[in-house]
Protein backbone atom coordinates (compact mmCIF):
# COMPACT_ATOMS: atom_id res chain seq x y z
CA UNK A 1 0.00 0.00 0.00
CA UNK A 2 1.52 3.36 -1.11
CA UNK A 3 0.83 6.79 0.71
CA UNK A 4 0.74 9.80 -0.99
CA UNK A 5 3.54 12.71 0.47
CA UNK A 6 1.15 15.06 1.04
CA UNK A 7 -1.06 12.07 3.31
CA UNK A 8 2.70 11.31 4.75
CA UNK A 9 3.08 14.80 5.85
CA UNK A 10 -0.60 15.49 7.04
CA UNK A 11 0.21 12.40 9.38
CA UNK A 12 3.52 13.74 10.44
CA UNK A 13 2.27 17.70 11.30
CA UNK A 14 -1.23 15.24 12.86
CA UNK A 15 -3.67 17.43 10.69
CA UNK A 16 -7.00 16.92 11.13
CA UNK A 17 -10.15 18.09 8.83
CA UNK A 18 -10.95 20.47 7.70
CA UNK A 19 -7.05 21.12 7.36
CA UNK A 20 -4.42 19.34 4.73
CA UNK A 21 -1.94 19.54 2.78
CA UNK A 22 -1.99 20.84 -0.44
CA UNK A 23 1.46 21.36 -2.52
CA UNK A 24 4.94 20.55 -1.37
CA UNK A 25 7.61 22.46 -2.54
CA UNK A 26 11.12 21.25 -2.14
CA UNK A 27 14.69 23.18 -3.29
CA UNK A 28 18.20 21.04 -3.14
CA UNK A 29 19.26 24.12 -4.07
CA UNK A 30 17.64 26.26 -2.00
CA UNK A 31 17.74 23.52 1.12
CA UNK A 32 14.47 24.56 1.69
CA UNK A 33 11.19 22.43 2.43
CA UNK A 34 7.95 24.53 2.19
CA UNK A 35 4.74 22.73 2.73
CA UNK A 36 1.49 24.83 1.91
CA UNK A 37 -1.56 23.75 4.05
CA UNK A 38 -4.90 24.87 3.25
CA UNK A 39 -8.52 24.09 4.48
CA UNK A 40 -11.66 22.37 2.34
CA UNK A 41 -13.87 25.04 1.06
CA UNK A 42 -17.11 25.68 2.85
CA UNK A 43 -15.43 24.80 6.14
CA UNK A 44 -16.15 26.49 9.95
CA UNK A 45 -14.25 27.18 12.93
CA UNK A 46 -14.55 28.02 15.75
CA UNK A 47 -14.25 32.06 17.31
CA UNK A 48 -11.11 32.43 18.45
CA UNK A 49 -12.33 34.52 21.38
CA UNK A 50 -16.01 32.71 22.48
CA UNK A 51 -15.25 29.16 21.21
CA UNK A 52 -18.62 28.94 19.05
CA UNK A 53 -18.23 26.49 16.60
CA UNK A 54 -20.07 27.60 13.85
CA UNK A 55 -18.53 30.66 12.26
CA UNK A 56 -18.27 31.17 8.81
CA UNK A 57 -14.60 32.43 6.73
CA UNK A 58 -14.85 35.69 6.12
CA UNK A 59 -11.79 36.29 4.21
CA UNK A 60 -7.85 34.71 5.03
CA UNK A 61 -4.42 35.74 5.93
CA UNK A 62 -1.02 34.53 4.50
CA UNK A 63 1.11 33.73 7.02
CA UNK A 64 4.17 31.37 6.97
CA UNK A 65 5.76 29.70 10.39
CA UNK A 66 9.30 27.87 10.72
CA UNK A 67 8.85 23.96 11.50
CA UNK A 68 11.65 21.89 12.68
CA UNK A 69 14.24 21.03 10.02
CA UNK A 70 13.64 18.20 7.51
CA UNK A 71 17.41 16.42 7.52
CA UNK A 72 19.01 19.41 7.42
CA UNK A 73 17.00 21.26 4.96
CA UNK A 74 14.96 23.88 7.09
CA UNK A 75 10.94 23.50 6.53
CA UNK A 76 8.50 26.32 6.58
CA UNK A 77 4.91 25.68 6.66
CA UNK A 78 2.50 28.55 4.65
CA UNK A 79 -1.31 28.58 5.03
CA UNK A 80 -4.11 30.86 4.72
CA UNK A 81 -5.06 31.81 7.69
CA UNK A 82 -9.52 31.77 8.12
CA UNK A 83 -10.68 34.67 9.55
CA UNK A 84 -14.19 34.05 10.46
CA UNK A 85 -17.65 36.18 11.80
CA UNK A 86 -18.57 35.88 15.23
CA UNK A 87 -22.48 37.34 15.79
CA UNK A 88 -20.73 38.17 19.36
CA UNK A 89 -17.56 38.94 18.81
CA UNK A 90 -17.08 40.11 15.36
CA UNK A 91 -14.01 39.66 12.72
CA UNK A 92 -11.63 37.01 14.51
CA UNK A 93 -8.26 35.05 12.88
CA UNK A 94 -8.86 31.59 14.28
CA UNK A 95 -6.00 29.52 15.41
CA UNK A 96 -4.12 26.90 13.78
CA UNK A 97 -3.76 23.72 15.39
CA UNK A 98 0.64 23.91 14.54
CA UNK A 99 1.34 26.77 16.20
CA UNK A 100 0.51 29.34 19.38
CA UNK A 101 -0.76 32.56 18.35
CA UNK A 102 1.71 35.49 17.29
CA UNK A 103 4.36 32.63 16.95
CA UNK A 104 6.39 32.51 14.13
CA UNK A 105 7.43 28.79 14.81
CA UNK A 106 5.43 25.77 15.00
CA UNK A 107 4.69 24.26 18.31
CA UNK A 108 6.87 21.66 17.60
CA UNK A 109 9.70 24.05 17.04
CA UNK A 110 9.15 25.78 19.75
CA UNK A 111 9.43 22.40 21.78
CA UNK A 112 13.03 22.05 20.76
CA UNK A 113 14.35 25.69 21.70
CA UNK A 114 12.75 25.45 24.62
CA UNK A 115 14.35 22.00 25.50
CA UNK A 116 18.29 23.26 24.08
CA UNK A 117 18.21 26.14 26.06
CA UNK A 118 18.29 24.14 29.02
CA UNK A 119 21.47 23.00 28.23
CA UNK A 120 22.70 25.39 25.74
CA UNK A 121 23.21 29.32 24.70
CA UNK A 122 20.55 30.94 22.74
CA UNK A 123 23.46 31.92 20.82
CA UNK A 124 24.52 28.33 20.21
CA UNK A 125 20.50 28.09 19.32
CA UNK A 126 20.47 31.14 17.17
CA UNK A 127 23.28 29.33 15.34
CA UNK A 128 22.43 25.61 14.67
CA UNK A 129 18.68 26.52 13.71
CA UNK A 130 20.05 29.81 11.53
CA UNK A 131 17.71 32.04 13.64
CA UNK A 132 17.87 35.97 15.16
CA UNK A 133 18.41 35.03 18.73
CA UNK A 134 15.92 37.54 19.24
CA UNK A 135 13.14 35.41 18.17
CA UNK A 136 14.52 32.41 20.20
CA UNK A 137 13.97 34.90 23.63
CA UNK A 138 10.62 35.27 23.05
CA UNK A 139 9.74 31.90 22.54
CA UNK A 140 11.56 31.06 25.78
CA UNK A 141 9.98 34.40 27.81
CA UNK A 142 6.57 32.89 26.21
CA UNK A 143 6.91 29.34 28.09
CA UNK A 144 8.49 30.51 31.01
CA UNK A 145 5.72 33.29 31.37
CA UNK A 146 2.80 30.63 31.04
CA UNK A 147 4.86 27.71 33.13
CA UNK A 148 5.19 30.14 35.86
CA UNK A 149 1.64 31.09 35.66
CA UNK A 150 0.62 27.82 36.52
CA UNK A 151 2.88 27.86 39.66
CA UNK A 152 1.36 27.04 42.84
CA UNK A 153 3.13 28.17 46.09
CA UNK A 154 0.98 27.32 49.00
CA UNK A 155 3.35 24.85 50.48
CA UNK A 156 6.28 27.17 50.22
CA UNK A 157 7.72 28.03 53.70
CA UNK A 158 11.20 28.36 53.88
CA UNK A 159 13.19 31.04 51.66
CA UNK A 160 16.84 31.43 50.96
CA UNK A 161 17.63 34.50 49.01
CA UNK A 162 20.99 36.13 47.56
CA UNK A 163 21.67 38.58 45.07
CA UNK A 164 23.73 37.47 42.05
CA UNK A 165 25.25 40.13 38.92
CA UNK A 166 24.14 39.93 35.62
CA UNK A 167 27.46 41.24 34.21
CA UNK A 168 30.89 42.19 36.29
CA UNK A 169 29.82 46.17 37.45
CA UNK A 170 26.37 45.68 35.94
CA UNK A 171 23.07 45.36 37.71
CA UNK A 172 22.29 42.24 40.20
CA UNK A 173 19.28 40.42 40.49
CA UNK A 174 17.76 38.60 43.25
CA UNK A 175 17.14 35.02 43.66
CA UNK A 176 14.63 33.43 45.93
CA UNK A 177 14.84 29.53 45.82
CA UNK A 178 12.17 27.53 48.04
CA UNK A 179 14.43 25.41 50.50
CA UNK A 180 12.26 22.24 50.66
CA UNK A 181 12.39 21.58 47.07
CA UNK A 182 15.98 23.31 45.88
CA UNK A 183 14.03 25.11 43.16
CA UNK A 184 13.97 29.04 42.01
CA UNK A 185 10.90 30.52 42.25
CA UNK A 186 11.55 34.21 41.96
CA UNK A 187 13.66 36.27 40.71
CA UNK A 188 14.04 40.29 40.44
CA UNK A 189 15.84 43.01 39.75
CA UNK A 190 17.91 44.79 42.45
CA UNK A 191 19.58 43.65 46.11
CA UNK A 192 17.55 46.30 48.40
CA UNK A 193 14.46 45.88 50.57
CA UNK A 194 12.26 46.27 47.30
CA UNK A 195 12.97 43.08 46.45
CA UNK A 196 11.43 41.60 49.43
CA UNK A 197 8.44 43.41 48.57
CA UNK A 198 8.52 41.75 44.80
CA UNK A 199 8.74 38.31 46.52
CA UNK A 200 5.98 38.92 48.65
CA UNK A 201 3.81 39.63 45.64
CA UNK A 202 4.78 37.07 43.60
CA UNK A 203 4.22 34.49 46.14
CA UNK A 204 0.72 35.58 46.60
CA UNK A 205 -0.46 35.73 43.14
CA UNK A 206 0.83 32.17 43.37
CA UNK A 207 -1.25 30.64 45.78
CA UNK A 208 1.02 31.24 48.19
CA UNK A 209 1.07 33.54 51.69
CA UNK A 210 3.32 35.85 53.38
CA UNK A 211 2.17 34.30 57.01
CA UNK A 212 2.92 30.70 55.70
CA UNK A 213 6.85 31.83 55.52
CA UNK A 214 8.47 30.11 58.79
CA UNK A 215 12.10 30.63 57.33
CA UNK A 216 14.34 33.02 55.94
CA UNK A 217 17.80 32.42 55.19
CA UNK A 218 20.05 35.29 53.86
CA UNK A 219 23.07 37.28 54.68
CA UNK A 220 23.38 40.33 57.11
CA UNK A 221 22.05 42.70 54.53
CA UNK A 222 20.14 45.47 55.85
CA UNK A 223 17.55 45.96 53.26
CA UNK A 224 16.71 41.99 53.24
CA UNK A 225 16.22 41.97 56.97
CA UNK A 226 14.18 44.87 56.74
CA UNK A 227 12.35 43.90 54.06
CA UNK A 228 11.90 40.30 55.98
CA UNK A 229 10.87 41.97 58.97
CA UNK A 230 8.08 44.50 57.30
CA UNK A 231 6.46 41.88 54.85
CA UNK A 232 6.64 38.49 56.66
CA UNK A 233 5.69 38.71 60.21
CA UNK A 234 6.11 35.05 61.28
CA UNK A 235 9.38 34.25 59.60
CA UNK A 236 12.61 33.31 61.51
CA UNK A 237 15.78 34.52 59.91
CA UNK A 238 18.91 32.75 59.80
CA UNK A 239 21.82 34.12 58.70
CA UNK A 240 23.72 32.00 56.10
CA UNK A 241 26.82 30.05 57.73
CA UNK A 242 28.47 30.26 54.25
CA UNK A 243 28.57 34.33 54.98
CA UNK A 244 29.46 34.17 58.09
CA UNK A 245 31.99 31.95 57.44
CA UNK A 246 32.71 34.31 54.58
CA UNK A 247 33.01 37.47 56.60
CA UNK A 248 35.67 35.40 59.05
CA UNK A 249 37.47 34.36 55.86
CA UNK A 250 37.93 38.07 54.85
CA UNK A 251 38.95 39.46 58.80
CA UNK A 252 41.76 36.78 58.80
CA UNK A 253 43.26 37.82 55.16
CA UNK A 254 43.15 41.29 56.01
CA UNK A 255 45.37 40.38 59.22
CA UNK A 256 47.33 38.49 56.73
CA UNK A 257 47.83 41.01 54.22
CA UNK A 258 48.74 43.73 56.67
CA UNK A 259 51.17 41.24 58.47
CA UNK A 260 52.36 40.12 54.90
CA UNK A 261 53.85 43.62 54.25
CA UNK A 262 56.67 42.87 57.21
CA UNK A 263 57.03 39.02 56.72
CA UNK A 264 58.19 37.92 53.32
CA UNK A 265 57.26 34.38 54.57
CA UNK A 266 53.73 35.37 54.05
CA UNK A 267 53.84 36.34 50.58
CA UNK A 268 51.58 33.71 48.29
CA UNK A 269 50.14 31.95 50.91
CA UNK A 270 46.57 33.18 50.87
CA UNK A 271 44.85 30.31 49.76
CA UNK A 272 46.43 28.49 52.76
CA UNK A 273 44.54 30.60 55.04
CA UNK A 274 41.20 30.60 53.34
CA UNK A 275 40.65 27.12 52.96
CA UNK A 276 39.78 24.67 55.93
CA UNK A 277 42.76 21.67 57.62
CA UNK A 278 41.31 18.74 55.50
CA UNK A 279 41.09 20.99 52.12
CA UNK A 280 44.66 21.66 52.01
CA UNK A 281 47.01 19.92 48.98
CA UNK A 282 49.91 18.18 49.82
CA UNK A 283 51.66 21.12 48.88
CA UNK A 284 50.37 23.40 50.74
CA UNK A 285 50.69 21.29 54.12
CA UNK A 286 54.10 21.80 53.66
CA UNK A 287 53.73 25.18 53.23
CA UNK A 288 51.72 25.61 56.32
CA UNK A 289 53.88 23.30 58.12
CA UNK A 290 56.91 25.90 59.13
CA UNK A 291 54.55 28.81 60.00
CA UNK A 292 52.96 27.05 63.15
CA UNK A 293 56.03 27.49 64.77
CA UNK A 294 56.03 31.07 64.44
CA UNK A 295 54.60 33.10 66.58
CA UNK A 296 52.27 34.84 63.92
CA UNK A 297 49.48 37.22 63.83
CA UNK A 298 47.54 35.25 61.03
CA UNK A 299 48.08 31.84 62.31
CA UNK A 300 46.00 33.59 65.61
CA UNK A 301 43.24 34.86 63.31
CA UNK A 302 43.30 31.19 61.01
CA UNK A 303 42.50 29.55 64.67
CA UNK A 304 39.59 31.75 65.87
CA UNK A 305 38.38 30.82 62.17
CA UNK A 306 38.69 27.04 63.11
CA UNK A 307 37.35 27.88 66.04
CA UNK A 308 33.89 29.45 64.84
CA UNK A 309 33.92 26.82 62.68
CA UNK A 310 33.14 24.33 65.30
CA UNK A 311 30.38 26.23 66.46
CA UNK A 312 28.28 25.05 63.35
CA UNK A 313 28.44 21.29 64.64
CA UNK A 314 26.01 22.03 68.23
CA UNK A 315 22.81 20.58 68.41
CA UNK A 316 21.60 22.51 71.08
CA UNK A 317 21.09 26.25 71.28
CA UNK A 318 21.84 27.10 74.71
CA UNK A 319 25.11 24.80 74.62
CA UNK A 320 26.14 26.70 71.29
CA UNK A 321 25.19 30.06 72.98
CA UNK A 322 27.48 29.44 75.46
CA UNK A 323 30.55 28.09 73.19
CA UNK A 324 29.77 30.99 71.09
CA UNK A 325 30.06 33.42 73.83
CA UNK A 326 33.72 31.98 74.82
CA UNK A 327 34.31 32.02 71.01
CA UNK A 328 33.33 36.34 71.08
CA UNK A 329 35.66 36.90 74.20
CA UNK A 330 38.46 35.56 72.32
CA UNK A 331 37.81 36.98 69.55
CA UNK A 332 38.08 40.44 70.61
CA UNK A 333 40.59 39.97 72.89
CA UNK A 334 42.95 39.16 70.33
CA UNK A 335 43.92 42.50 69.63
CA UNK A 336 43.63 41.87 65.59
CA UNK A 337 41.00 44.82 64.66
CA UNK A 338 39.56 43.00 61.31
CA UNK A 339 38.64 39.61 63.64
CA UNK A 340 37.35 42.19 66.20
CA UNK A 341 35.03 44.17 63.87
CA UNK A 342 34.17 40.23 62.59
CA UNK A 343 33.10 39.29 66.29
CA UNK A 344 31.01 42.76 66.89
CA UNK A 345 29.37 42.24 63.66
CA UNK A 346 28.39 38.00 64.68
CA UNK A 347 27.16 39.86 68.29
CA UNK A 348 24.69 42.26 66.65
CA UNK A 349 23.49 39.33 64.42
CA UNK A 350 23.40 37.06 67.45
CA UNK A 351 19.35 35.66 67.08
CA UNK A 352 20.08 35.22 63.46
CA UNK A 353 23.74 33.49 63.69
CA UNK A 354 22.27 31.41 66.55
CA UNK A 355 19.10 30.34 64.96
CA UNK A 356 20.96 27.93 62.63
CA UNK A 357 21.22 25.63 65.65
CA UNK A 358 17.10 25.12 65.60
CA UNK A 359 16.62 25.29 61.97
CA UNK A 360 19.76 23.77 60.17
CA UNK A 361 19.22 25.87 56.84
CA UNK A 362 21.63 27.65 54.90
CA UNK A 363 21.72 28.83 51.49
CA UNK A 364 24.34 25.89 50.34
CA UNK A 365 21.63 24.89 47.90
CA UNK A 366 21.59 28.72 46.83
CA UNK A 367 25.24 28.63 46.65
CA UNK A 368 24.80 25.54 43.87
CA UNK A 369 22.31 27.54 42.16
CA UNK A 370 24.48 30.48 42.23
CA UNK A 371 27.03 27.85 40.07
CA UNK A 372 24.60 27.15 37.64
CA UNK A 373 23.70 30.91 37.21
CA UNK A 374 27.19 32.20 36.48
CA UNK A 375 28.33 28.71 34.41
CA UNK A 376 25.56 29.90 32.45
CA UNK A 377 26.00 33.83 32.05
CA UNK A 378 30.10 32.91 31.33
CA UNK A 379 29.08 30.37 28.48
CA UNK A 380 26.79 33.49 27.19
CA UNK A 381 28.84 35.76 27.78
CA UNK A 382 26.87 37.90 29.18
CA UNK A 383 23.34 38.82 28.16
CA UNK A 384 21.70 41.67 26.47
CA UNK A 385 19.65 42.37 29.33
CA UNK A 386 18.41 41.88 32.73
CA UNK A 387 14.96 40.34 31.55
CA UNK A 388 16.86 37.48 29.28
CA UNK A 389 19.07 37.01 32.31
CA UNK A 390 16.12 35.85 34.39
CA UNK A 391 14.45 34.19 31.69
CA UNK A 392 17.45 31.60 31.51
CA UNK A 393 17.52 31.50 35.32
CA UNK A 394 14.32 30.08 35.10
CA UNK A 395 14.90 27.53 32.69
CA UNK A 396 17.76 26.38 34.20
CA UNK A 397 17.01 26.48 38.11
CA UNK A 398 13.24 26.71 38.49
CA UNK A 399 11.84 22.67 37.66
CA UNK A 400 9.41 24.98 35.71
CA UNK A 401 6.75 22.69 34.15
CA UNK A 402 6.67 23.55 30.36
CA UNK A 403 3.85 22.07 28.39
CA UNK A 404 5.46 21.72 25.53
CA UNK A 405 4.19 19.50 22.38
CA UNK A 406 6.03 16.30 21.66
């Protein structure tokens, strides 16, 4: 039994009536594939904006839309578009079956960008299908718009959030991922209180409620714990051990730098001090080896590091209150002013710092997605602006669920 191409490719775009197929054109030259679809005559459709079955063509549109490639010969699909009377709602273009409306691109083709930009550049995209990456952002900000419409955040009660840049000395965005289930589910532009304030609204046209937040984890930013404080009443904060850790890791290189300027036996050994015991290569053991014996201003700082350090391992609050509180005496009593201006600023976080002992979050899982966010904006090279930049965050970090033809 032999099939006819133009039954082959009705089968393969699944037309139904009234729609089919009626001339294929095809250019070795040219590797081009055009397939022209039309409709029977004397057919109806349904209004594009009521759903009545019924209507009547009142005249047609050309219109032409890019499929996915035949071999490598790209495919276009042309048809003239019905568009039909409505008693109710007038003159109406009705909608084609192959593709979303305003789309240049097939539904099919829009599958496929969608599903290589989660691994890929647009410009890689914009390359292999011969595209204006231009036209493969809005197909993505299309899907990502309607998959995050469909969001539901009612369960959603513990937040980590941490700015990130779009470009080195450009604009940062924030990024709020839900803790339970390591996802992104907001992200805005700026690093001040007003993002709190975006969050908030976002979670609410989602379902989702500003009294249902329990947690917040973040870093000692003044505008997110005032913004955490003004628009979610019933949220703990915990201050992210990574920044702490962070802010200790900074207060013993600065003692190390100034010491460094009198004590050649400093010089290139920053990384020693940074990382922890067990991190250290073989190399830099025997590096560190020599300078224990010395009686040195950094290797005093590097052990109230280890020292807070431990802190992170109590299970109890008021027996990590009270190590903590030997661990701030020492501190700044060690007459080093950057692991004294360290301590004071751990003391006037204290509730926040401490809190980690009850609710064991941190923004490690942030700190991943942080990874992903820059491995993608290096392999982009940046992006043209802020609103692609969260439209690939999205893609890659959020689990959104696209419903996407196959």
């Amino acid at each position: 039994m032999s099939i006819s191409q133009e039954a082959l490719f009705k089968i393969a775009l699944n037309l139904e009536d009234p729609w089919y197929i009626k001339t294929i054109d095809f250019s070795a030259e040219g590797k081009q594939l055009d397939i022209h679809v039309d409709f029977e005559p004397g057919s109806k459709f349904p209004c594009a904006k009521c759903g009545n079955p019924g209507c009547s063509v009142h005249d047609t549109i050309e219109r032409t839309w890019r499929h996915l490639n035949f071999f490598q010969f790209k495919t276009y699909i042309h048809c003239r578009v019905p568009r039909t009377i409505c008693e109710d709602c007038g003159v109406k273009q009705s909608k084609v079956p192959w593709a979303r409306k305003g789309s240049g691109f097939t539904l099919l083709m829009d599958s496929l960008i969608v599903l290589m930009a989660q691994y890929m550049t647009v410009t890689a995209i914009a390359e292999m299908i011969d595209e204006h990456d231009t036209r493969i952002w809005r197909v993505l900000q299309h899907y990502v718009a309607e998959a995050r419409s469909n969001e539901d955040f009612s369960m959603v009660k513990s937040i980590g959030v941490d700015e990130t840049s779009r470009a080195k000395g450009h604009k940062y965005v924030s990024v709020f991922i839900d803790l339970d289930e390591s996802r992104v589910i907001h992200v805005c532009e700026g690093k001040n209180a007003s993002t709190i304030g975006s969050f908030k609204d976002d979670l609410e046209q989602h379902n989702g409620s500003s009294e249902n937040i329990e947690n917040f984890c973040c870093d000692m930013s003044p505008a997110f714990i005032s913004g955490i404080e003004n628009s979610f009443p019933n949220a703990s904060i915990t201050f992210d051990k990574f920044h702490v850790m962070k802010l200790m890791n900074e207060a013993v290189d600065k003692v190390r730098r100034e010491e460094q300027s009198h004590n050649a036996l400093l010089k290139r050994t920053r990384y020693i001090w940074l990382k922890n015991p067990e991190n250290l290569t073989a190399n830099q053991n025997k590096m560190l080896t020599p300078l224990k014996s010395i009686r040195l201003k950094t290797m005093r700082a590097y052990n109230i590091k280890l020292a807070l350090r431990d802190f992170w391992s109590y299970e109890y609050r008021k027996s990590a209150e009270d190590y903590l509180k030997r661990w701030y005496y020492w501190a700044t009593h060690s007459r080093l002013d950057p692991v004294i201006e360290c301590a004071k600023m751990i003391k006037n976080h204290w509730n926040g710092v401490t809190n980690y002992i009850k609710t064991k979050i941190d923004n490690g899982i942030l700190e991943g997605t942080n990874s992903l966010i820059q491995a993608a904006k290096d392999s982009a090279r940046g992006f043209r602006s802020t609103k692609n930049f969260i439209t690939i965050i999205y893609i890659r970090t959020g689990k959104l669920k696209f419903n996407l033809p196959t």
